[in-house]
Protein backbone atom coordinates (compact mmCIF):
# COMPACT_ATOMS: atom_id res chain seq x y z
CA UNK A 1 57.61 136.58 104.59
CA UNK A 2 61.43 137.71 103.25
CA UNK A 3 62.66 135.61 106.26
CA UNK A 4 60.49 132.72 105.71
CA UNK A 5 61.35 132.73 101.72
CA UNK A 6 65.43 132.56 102.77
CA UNK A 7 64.88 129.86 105.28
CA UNK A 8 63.14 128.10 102.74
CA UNK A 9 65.55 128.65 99.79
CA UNK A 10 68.36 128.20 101.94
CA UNK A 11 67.40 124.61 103.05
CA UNK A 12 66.60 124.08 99.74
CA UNK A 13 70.04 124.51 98.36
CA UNK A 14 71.78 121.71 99.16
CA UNK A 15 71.29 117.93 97.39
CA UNK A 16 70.72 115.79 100.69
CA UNK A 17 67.82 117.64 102.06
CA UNK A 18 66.06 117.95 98.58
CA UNK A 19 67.14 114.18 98.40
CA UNK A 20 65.33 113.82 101.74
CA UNK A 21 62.48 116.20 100.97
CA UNK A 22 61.80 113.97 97.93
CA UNK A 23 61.49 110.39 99.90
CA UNK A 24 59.29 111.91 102.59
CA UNK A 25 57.05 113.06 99.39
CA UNK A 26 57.03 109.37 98.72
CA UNK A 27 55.37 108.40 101.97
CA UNK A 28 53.42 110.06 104.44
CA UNK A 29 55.74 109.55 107.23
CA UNK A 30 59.00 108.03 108.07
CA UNK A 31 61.09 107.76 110.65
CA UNK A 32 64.29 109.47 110.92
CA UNK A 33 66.00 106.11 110.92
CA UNK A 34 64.16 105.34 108.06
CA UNK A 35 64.72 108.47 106.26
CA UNK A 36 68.66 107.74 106.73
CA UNK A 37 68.97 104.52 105.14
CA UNK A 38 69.55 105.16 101.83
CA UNK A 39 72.32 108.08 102.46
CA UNK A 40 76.40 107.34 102.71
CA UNK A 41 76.18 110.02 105.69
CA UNK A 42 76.36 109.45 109.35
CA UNK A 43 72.97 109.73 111.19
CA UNK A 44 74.17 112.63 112.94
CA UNK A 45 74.40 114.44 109.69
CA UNK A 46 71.06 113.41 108.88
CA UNK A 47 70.02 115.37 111.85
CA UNK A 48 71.49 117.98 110.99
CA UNK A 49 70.11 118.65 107.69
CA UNK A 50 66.53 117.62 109.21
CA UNK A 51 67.35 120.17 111.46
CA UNK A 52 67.35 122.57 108.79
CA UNK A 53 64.21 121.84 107.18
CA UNK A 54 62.96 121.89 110.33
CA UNK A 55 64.08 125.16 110.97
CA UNK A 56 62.50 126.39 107.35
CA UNK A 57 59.12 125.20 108.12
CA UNK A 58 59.75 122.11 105.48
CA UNK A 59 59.44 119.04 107.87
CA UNK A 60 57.67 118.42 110.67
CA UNK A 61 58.91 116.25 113.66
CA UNK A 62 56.72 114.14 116.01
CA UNK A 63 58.58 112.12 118.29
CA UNK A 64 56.11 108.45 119.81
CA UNK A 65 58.42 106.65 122.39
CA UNK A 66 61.83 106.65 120.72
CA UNK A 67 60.86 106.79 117.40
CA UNK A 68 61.01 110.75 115.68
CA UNK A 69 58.48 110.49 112.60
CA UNK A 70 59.14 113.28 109.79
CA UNK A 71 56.54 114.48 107.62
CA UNK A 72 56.52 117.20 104.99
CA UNK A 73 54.73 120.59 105.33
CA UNK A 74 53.38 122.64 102.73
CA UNK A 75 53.11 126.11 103.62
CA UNK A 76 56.65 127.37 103.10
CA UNK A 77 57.03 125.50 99.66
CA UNK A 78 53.23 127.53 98.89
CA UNK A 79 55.29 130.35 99.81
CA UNK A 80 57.96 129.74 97.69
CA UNK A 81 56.22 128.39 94.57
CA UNK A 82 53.93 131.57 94.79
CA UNK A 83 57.19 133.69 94.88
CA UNK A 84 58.66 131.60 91.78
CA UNK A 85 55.42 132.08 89.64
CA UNK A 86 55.31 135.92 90.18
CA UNK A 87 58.76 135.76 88.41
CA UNK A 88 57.91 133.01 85.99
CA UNK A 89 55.02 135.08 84.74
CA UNK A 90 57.17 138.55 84.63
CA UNK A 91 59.15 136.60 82.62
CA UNK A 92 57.42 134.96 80.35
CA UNK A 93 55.59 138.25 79.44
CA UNK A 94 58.83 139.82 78.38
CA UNK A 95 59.85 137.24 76.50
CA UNK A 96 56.63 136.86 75.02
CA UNK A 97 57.29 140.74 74.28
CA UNK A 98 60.82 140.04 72.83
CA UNK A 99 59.34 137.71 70.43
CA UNK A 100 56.55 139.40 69.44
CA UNK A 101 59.18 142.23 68.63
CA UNK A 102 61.66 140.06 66.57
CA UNK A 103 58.64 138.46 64.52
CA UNK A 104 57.90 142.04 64.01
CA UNK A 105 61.31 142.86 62.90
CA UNK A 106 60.22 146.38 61.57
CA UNK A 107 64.18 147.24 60.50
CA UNK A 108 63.68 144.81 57.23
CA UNK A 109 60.57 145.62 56.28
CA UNK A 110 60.58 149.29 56.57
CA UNK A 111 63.76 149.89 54.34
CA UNK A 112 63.65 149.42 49.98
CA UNK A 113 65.15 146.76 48.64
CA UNK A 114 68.34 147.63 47.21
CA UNK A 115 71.28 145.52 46.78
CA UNK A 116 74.05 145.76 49.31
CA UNK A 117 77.36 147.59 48.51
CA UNK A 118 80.35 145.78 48.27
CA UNK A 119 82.79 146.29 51.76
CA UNK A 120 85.49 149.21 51.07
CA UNK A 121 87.81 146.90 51.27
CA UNK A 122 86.51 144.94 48.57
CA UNK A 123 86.17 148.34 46.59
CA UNK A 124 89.76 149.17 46.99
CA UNK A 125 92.92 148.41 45.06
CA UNK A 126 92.96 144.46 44.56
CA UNK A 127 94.73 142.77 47.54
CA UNK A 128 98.76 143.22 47.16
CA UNK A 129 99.35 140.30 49.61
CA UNK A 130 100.55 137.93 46.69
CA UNK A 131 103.09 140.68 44.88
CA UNK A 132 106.52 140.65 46.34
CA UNK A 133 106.28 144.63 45.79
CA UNK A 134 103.50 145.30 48.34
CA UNK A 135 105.13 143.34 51.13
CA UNK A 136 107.55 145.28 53.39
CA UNK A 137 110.69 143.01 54.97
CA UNK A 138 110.73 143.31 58.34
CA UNK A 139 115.12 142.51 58.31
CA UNK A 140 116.93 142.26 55.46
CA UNK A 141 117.75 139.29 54.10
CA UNK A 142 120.99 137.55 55.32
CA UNK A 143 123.26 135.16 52.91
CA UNK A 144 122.14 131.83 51.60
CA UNK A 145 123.08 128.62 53.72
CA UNK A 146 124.23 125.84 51.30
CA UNK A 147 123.36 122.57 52.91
């Protein structure tokens, strides 16, 4: 099933086959020439990504004469989409567990009331950064220009 699961993930990570995953979900069938038109890529390209999803399980091939009709196929995507909800519901629980927690929030309402101290700093001396006798001079000070 691992295998199956990074086929399917893997043919699902690039824009042009979900692009042509999508218009196949549109119709029943279409053929690959069909299936093409819409995309600034050469048909060989095409193949190539069909290819893919081919490989992955995703789309089926039937070839009548010299017309290749592509369909979708469900099974991998069950696969997948029962994979993703195993993780969507692990998730939401502990989420639903982090809330549940924060609404909680038994810091506040286990401690008394009491107004909160002042900083240290704020307790200290008053702030010497407006006094010219607090400041220290990094050089001393050279003569006065006249301009």
């Amino acid at each position: 099933m691992d295998e199956t699961l990074d086929r399917t993930f893997a043919a699902l990570c690039d824009p042009t086959r979900r692009a042509l995953l999508a218009r196949l979900g549109e119709q029943e069938s279409l053929s690959v020439s069909e299936l093409a038109q819409p995309f600034a890529i050469s048909l060989p390209a095409i193949m190539k990504h069909l290819d893919v999803l081919s490989d992955a399980g995703l789309v089926a091939r039937e070839k009548t004469g010299r017309t290749v009709a592509c369909r979708l196929t469900a099974r991998p995507m069950e696969q997948a989409m029962n994979w993703l909800n195993h993780y969507a519901q692990f998730w939401s629980d502990n989420l639903d567990r982090l809330a549940a927690f924060v609404e909680d929030d038994p810091w506040s309402t286990n401690l008394p009331s009491q107004p909160t101290p002042a900083s240290p700093r704020a307790q200290a001396s008053p702030s010497r950064g407006g006094s010219a006798r607090g400041r220290k001079r990094s050089t001393p000070r050279g003569p006065i220009r006249k301009t």
